[in-house]
C-alpha atoms as a PDB file:
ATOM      1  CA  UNK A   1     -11.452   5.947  21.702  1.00  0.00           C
ATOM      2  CA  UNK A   2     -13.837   8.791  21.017  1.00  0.00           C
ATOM      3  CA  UNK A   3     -16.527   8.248  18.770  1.00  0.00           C
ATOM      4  CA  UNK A   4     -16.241  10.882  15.811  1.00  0.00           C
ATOM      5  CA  UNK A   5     -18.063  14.258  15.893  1.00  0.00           C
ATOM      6  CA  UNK A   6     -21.591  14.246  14.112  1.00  0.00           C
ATOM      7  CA  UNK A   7     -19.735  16.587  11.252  1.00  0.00           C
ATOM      8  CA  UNK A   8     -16.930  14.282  10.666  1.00  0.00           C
ATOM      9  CA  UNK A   9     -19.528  11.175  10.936  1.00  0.00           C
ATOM     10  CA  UNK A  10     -21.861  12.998   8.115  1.00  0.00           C
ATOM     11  CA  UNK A  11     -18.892  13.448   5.443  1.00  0.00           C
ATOM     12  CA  UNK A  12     -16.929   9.966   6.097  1.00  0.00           C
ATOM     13  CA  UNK A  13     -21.148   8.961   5.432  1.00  0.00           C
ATOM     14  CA  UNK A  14     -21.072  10.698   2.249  1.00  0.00           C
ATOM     15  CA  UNK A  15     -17.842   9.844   1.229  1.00  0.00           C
ATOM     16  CA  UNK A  16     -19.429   6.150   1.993  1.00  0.00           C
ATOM     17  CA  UNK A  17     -22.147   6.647  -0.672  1.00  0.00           C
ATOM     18  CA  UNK A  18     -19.437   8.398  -3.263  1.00  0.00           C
ATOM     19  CA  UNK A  19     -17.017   5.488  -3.128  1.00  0.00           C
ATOM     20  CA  UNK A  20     -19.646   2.605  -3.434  1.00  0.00           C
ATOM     21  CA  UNK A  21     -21.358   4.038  -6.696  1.00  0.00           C
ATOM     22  CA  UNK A  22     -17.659   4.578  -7.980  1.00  0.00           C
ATOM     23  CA  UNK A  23     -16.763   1.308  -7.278  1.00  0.00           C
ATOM     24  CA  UNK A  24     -20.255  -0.193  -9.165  1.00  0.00           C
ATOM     25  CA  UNK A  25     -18.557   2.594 -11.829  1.00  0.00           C
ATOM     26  CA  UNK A  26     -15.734   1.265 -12.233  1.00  0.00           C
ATOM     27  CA  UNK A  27     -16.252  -2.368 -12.064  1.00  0.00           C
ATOM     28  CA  UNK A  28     -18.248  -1.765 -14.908  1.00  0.00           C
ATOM     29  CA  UNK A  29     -15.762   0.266 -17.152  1.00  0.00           C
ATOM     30  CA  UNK A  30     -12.806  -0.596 -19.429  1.00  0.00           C
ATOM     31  CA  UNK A  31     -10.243   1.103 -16.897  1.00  0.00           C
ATOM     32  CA  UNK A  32      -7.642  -0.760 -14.770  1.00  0.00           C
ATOM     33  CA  UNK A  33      -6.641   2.258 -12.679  1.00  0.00           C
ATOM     34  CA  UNK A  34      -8.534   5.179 -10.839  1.00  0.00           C
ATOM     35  CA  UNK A  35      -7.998   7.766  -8.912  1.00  0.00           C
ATOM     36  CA  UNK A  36     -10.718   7.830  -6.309  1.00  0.00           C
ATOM     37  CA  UNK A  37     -10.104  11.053  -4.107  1.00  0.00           C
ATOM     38  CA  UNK A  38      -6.975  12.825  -3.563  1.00  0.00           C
ATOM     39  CA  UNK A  39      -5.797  14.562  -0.685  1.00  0.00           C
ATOM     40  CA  UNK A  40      -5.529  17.683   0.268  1.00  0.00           C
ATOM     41  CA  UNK A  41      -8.587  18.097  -2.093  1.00  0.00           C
ATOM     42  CA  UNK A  42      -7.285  20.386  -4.642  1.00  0.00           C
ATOM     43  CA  UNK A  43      -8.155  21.110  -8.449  1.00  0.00           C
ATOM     44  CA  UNK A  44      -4.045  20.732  -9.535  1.00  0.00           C
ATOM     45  CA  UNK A  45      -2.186  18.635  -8.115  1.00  0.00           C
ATOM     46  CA  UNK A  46       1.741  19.288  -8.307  1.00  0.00           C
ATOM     47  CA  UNK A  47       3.504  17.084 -10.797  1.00  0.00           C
ATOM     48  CA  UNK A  48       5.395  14.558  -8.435  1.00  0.00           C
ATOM     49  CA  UNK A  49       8.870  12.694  -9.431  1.00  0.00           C
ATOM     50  CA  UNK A  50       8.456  10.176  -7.536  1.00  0.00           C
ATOM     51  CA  UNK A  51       5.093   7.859  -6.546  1.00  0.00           C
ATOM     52  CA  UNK A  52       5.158   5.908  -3.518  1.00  0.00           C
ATOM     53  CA  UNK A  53       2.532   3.289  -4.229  1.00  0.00           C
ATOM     54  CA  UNK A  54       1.344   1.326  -0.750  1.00  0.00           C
ATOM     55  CA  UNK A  55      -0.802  -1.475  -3.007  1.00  0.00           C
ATOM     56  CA  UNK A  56      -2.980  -3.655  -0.047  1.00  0.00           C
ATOM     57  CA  UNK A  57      -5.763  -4.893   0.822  1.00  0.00           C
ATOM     58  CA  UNK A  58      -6.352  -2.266   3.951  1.00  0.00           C
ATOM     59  CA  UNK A  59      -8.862  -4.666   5.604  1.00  0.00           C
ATOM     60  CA  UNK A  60      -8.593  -2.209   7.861  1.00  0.00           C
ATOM     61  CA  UNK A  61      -5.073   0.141   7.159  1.00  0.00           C
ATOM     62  CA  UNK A  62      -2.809  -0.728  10.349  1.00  0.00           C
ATOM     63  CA  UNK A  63      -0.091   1.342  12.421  1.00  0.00           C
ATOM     64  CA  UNK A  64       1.903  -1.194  10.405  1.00  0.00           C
ATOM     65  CA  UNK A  65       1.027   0.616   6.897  1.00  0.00           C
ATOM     66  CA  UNK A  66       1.726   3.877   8.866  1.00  0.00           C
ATOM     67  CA  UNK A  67       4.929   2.642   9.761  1.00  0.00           C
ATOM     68  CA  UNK A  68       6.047   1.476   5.784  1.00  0.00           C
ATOM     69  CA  UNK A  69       4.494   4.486   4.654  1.00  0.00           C
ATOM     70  CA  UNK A  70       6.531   7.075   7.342  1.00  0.00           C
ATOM     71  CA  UNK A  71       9.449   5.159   6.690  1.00  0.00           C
ATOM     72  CA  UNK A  72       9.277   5.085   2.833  1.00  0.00           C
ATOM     73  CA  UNK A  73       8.854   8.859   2.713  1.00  0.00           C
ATOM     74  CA  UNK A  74      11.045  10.009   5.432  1.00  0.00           C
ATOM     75  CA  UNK A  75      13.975   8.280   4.713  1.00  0.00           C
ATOM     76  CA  UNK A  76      14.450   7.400   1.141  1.00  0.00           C
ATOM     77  CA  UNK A  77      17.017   9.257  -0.017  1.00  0.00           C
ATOM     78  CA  UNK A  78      14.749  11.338  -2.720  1.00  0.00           C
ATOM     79  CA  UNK A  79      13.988  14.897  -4.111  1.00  0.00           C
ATOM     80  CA  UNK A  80      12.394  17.501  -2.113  1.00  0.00           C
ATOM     81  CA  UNK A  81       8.955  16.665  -0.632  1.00  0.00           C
ATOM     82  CA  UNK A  82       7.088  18.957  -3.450  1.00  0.00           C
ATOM     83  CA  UNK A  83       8.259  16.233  -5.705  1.00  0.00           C
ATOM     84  CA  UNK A  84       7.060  13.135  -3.589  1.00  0.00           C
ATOM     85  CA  UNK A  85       3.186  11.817  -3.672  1.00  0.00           C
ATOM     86  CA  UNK A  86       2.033   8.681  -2.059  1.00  0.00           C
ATOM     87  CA  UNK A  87      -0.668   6.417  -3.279  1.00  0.00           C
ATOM     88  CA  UNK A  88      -2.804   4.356  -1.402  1.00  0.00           C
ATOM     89  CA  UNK A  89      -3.753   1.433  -3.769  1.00  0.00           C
ATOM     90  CA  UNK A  90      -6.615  -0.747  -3.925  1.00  0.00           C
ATOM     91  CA  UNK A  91      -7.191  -4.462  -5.357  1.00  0.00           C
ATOM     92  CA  UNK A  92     -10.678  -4.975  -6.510  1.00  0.00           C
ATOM     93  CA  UNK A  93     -10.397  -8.238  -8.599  1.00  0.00           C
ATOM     94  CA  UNK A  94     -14.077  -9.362  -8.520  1.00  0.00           C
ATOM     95  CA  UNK A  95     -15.951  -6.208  -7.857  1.00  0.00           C
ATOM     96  CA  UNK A  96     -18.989  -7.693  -8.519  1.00  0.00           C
ATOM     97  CA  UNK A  97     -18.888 -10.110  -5.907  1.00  0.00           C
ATOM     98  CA  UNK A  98     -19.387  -9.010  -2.137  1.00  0.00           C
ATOM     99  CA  UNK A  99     -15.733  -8.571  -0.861  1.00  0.00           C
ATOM    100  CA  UNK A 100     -15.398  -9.917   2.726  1.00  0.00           C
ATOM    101  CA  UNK A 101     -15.196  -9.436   5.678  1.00  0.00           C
ATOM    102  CA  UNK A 102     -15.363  -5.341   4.832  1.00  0.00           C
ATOM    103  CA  UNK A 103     -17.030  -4.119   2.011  1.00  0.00           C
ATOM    104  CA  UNK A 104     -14.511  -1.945  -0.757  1.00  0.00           C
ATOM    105  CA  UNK A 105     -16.069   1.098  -0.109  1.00  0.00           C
ATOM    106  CA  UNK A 106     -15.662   0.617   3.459  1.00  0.00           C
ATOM    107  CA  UNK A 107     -11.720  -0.121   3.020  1.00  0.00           C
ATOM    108  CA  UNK A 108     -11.718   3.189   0.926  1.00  0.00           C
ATOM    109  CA  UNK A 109     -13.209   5.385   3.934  1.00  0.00           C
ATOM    110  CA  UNK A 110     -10.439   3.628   5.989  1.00  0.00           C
ATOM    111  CA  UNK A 111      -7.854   5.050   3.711  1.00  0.00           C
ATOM    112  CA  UNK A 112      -9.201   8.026   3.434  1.00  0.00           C
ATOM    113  CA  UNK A 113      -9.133   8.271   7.624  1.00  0.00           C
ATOM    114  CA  UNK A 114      -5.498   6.903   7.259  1.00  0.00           C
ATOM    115  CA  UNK A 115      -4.429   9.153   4.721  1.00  0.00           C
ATOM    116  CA  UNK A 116      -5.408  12.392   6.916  1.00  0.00           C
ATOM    117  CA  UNK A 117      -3.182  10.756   9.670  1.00  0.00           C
ATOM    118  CA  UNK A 118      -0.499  10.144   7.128  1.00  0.00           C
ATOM    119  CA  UNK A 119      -0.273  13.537   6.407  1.00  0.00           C
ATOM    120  CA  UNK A 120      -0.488  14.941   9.967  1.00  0.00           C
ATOM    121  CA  UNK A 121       2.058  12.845  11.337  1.00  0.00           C
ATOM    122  CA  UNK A 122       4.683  14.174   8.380  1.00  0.00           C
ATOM    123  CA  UNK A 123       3.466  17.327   7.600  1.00  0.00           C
ATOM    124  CA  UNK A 124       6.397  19.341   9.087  1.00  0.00           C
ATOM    125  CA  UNK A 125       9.040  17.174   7.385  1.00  0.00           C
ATOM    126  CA  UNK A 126       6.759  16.838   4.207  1.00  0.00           C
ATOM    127  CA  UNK A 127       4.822  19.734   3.546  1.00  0.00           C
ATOM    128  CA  UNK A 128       3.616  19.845   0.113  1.00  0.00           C
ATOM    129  CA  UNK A 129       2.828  15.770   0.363  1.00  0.00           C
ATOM    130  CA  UNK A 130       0.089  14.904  -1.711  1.00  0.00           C
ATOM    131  CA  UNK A 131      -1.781  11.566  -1.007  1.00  0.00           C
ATOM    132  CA  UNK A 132      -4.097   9.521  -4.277  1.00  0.00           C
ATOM    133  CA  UNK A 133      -6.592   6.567  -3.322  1.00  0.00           C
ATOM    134  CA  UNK A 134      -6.641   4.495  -6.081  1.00  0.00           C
ATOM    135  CA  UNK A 135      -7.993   1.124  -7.704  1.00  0.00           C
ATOM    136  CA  UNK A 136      -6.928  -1.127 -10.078  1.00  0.00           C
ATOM    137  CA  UNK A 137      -8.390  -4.432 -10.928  1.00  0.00           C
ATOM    138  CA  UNK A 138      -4.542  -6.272 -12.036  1.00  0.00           C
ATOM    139  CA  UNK A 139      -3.491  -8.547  -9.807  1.00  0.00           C
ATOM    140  CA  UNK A 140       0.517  -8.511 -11.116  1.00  0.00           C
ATOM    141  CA  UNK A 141       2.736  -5.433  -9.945  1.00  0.00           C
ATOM    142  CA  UNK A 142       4.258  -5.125 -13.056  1.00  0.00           C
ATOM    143  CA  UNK A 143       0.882  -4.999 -14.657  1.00  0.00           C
ATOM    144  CA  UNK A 144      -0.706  -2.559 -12.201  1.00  0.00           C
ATOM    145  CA  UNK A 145       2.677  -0.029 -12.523  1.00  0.00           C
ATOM    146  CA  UNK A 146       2.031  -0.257 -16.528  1.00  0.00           C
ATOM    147  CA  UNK A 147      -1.712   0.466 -15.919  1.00  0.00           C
ATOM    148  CA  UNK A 148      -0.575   3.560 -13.691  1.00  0.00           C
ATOM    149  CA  UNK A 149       1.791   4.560 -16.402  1.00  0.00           C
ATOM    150  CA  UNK A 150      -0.336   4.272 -19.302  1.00  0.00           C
ATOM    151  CA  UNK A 151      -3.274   6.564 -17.466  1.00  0.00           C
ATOM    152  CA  UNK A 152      -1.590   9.773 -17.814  1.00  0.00           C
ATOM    153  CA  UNK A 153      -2.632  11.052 -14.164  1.00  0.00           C
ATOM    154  CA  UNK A 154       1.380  11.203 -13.702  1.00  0.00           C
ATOM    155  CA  UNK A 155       4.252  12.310 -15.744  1.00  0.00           C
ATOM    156  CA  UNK A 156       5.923   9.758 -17.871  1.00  0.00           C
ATOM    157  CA  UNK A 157       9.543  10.316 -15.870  1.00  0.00           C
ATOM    158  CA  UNK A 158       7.653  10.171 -12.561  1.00  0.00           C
ATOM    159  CA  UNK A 159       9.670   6.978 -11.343  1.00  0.00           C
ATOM    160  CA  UNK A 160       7.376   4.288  -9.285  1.00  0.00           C
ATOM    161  CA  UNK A 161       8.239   2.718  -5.756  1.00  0.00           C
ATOM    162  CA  UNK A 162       6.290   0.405  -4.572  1.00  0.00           C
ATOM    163  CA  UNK A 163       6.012  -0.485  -0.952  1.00  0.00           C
ATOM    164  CA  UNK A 164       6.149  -4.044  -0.119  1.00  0.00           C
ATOM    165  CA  UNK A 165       6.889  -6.497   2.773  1.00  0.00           C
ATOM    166  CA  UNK A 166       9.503  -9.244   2.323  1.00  0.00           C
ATOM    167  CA  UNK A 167       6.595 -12.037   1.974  1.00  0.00           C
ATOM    168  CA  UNK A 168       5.394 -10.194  -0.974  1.00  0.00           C
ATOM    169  CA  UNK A 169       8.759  -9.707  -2.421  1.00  0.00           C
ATOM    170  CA  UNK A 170       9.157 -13.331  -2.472  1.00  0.00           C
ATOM    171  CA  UNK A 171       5.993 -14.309  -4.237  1.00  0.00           C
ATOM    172  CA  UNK A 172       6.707 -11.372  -7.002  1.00  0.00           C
ATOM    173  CA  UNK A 173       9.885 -12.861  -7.913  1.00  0.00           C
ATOM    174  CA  UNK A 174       8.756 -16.955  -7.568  1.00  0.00           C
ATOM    175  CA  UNK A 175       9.196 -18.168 -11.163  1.00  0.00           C
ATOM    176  CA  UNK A 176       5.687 -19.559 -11.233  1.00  0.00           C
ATOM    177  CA  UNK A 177       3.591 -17.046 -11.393  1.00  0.00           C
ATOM    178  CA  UNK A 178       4.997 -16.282 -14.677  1.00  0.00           C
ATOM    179  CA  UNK A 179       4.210 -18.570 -16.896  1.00  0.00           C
ATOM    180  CA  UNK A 180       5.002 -20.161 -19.853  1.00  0.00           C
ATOM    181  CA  UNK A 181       8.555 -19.427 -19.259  1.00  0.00           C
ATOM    182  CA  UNK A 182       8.548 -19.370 -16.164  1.00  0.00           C
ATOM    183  CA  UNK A 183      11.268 -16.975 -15.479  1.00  0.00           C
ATOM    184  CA  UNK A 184      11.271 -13.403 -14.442  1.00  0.00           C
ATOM    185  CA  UNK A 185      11.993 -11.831 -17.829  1.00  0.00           C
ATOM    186  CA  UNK A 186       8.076 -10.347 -17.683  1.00  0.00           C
ATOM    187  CA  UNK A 187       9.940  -7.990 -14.593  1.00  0.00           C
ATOM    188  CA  UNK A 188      12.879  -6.470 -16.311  1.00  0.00           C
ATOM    189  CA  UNK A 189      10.885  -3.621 -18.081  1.00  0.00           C
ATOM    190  CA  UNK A 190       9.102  -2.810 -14.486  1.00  0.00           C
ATOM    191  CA  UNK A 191      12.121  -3.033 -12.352  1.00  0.00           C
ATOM    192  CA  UNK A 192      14.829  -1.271 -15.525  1.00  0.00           C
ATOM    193  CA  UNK A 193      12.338   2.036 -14.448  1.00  0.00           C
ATOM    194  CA  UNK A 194      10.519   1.276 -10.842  1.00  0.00           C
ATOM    195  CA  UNK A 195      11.815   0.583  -7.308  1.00  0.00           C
ATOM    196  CA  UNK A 196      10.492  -1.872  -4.437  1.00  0.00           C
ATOM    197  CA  UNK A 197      10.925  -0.826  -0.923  1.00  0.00           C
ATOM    198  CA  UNK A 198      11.286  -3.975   1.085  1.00  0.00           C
ATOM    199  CA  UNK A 199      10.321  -3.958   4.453  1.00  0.00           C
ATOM    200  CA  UNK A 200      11.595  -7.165   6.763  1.00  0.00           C
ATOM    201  CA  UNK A 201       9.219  -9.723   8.242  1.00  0.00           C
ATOM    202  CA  UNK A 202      10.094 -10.572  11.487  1.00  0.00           C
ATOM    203  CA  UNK A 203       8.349 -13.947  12.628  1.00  0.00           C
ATOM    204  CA  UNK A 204       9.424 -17.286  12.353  1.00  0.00           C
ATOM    205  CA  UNK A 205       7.546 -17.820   9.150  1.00  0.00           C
ATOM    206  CA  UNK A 206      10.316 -16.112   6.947  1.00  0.00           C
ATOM    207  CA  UNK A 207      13.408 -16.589   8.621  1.00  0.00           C
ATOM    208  CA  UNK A 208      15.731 -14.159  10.157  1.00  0.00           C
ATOM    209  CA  UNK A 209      16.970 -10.530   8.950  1.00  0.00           C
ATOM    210  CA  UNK A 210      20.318 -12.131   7.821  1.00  0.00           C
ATOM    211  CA  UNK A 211      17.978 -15.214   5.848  1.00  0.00           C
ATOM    212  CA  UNK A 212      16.148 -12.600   4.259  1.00  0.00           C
ATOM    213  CA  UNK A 213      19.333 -10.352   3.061  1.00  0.00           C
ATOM    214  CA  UNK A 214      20.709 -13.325   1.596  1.00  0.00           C
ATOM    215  CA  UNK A 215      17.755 -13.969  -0.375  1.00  0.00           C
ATOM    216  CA  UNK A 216      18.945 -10.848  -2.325  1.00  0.00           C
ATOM    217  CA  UNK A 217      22.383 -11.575  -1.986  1.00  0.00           C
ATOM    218  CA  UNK A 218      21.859 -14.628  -4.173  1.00  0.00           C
ATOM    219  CA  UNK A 219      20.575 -12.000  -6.175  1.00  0.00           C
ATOM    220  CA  UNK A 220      23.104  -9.997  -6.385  1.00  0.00           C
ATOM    221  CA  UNK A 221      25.913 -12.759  -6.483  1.00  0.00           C
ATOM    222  CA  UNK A 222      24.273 -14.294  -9.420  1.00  0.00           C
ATOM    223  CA  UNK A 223      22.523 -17.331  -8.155  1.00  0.00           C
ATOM    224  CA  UNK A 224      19.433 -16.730  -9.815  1.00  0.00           C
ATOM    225  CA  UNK A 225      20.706 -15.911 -13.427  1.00  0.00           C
ATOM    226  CA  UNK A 226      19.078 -18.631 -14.482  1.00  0.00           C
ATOM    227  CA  UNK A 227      15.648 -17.680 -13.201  1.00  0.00           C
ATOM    228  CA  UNK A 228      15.874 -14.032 -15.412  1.00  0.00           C
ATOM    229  CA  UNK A 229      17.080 -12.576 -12.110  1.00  0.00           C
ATOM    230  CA  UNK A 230      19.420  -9.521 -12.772  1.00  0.00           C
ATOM    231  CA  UNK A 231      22.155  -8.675 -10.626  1.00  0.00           C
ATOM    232  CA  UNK A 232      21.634  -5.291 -10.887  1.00  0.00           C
ATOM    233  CA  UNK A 233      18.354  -5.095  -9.078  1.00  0.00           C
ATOM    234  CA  UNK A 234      20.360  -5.354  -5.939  1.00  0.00           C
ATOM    235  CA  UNK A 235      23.269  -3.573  -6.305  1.00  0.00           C
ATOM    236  CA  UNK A 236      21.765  -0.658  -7.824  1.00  0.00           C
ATOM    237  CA  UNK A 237      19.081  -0.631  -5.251  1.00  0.00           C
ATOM    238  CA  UNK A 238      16.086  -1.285  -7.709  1.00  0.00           C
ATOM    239  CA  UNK A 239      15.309  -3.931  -4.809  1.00  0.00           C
ATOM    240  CA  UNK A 240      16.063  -2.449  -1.167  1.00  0.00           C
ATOM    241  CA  UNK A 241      15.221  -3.564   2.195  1.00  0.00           C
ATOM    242  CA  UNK A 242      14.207  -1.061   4.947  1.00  0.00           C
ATOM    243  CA  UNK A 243      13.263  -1.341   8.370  1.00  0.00           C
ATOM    244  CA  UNK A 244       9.318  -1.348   9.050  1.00  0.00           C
ATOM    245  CA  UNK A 245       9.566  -1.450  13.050  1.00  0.00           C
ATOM    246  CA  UNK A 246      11.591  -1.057  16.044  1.00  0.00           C
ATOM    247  CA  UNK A 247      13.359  -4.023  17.846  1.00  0.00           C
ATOM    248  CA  UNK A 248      10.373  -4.928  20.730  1.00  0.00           C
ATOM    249  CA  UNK A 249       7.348  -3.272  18.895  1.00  0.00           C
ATOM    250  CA  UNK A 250       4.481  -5.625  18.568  1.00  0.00           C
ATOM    251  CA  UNK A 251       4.338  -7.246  15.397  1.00  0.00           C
ATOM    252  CA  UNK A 252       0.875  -5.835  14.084  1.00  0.00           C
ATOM    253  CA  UNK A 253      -1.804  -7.563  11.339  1.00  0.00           C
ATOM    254  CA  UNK A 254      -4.740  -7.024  10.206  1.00  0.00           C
ATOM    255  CA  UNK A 255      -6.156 -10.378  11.734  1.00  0.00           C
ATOM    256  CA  UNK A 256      -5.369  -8.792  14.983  1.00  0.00           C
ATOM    257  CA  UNK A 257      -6.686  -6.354  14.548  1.00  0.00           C
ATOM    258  CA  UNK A 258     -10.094  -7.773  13.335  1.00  0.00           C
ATOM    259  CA  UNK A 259      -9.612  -9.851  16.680  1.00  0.00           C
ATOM    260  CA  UNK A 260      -9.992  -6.733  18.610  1.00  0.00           C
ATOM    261  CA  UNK A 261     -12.999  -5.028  16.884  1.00  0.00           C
ATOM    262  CA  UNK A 262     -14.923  -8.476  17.207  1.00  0.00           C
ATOM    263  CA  UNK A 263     -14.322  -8.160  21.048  1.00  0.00           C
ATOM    264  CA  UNK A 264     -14.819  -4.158  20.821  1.00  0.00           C
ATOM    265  CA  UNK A 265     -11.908  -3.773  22.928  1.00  0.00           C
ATOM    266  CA  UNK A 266     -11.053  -0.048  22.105  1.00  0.00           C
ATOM    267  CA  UNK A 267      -7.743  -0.129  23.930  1.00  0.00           C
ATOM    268  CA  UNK A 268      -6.623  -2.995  22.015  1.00  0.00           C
ATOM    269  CA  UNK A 269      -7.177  -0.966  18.682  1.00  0.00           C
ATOM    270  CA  UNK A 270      -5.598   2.079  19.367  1.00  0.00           C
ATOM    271  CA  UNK A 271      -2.037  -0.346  19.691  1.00  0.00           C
ATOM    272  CA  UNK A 272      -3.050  -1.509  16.300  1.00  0.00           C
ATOM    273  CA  UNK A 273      -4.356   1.109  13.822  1.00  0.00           C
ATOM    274  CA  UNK A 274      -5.130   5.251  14.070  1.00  0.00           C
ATOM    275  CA  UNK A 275      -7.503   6.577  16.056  1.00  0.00           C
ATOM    276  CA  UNK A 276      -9.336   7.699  13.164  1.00  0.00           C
ATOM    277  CA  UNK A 277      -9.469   4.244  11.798  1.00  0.00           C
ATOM    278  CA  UNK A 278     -10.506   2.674  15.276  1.00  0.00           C
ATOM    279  CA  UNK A 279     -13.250   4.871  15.775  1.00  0.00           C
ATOM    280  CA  UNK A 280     -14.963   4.273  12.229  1.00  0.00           C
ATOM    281  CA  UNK A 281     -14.363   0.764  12.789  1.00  0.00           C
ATOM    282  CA  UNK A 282     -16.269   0.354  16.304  1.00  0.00           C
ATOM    283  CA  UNK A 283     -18.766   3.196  15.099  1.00  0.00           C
ATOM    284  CA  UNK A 284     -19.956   0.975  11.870  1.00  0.00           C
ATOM    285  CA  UNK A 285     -19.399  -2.013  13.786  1.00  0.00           C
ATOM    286  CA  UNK A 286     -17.088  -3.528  11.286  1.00  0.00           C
ATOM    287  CA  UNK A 287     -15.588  -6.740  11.391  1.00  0.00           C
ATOM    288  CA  UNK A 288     -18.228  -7.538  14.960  1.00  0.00           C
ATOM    289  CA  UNK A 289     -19.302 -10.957  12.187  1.00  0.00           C
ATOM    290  CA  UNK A 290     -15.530 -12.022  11.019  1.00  0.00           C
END
């Protein structure tokens, strides 16, 4: 990997400084969601009908997020592209604590490297794209998708899908994290109006692509009425699973890829995140203590 020109190095510098006082800013303030930085940088940005929201850690963003994010707004069958906007979203429950093993504000120059590659890599099938980097301090999807509404950075019809792997999926509708009922009532008002993109998880930890489409054929079939579950979140696609990768492609993580930058192995990172990402992270040294 190349190590980034001096001009590139100074702004991703200053955009270091911007994003740490605006996280002390809004650790500190009433809000739940921000907008951060949008890209292209414009002063109006196009009203968009539909919001692709990729909500992670991005400790660092991996080919793997490239590969949801490609797939989410290449192939969903959707408006035009002047209608579609992606936003990269950002956890930062405790802000005032030091986040580890990258700091936030270092995540958020990762996304901003990754967004740039995000829209070079679709720009002739996308043009128009817009990309937000955001953070929220809500743990819950449905609370952070209510937080997004209620902002007013995005019309009210402007329909949210949120990018998710099948792991997630299964913790967002597991009964106990919703208590004191301990059904999933809290999700019908989310998912009556939203969308999850589901991608599949393929190691042994979750079971097979046929185990994981009959989780939401129980769904659908009506085996989890009695957990709040509605049918229809299946068979009118509210709940969808997509492919994330093709059949032989390394499975890719962020643990790897933390693996690699210990070791500085260069060539290991560019099979794991952008170039842009992989140079930032061997050029600040990031993740050399995890």
């Amino acid at each position: 990997m190349t190590t980034p020109s001096p001009s590139s190095n100074s702004m991703l510098r200053t955009s270091l400084q911007t994003y740490r006082s605006a996280i002390r800013t809004f650790a500190s303030s009433p809000s739940n969601f921000q907008i951060l930085k949008s890209l292209p940088s414009s002063s109006q940005r196009p009203a968009p009908k539909t919001l692709y929201i990729l909500d992670s850690s991005f400790n660092p963003p991996t080919l793997a997020h490239l590969r949801i994010a490609k797939t989410a707004l290449l192939s969903d069958p959707n408006p035009a592209p002047t209608t579609k906007r992606l936003l990269l979203l950002l956890a930062t429950q405790n802000a005032d604590k030091a986040p580890k093993p990258a700091a936030f504000e270092q995540r958020l120059v990762m996304m901003e490297i990754f967004a740039a590659s995000v829209l070079s890599e679709t720009a002739q099938q996308l043009e128009g794209l817009g990309i937000d980097i955001g953070v929220t301090k809500l743990p819950y999807f449905a609370d952070k998708a209510k937080s997004i509404e209620d902002s007013g950075l995005y019309p009210d019809s402007t329909q949210q899908v949120h990018l998710l792997g099948y792991d997630t999926l299964t913790r967002l509708l597991a009964t106990k994290y919703y208590p004191p009922t301990h059904t999933l009532q809290p999700l019908h008002p989310f998912l009556e109006k939203h969308r999850l993109l589901v991608t599949y998880r393929a190691d042994d930890d979750w079971g097979t692509r046929d185990e994981q489409d009959e989780y939401l054929k129980d769904i659908e079939d009506g085996k989890r009425d009695g957990d709040a579950a509605k049918r229809e979140w299946v068979s009118e696609g509210r709940i969808r699973m997509v492919e994330e990768r093709k059949e032989g492609e390394a499975i890719i993580s962020s643990t790897r890829v933390r693996e690699a930058a210990k070791k500085g192995d260069s060539e290991a990172l560019e099979k794991l995140v952008t170039k842009g990402v992989g140079d930032w992270v061997l050029e600040e040294s990031l993740y050399s203590d995890d």
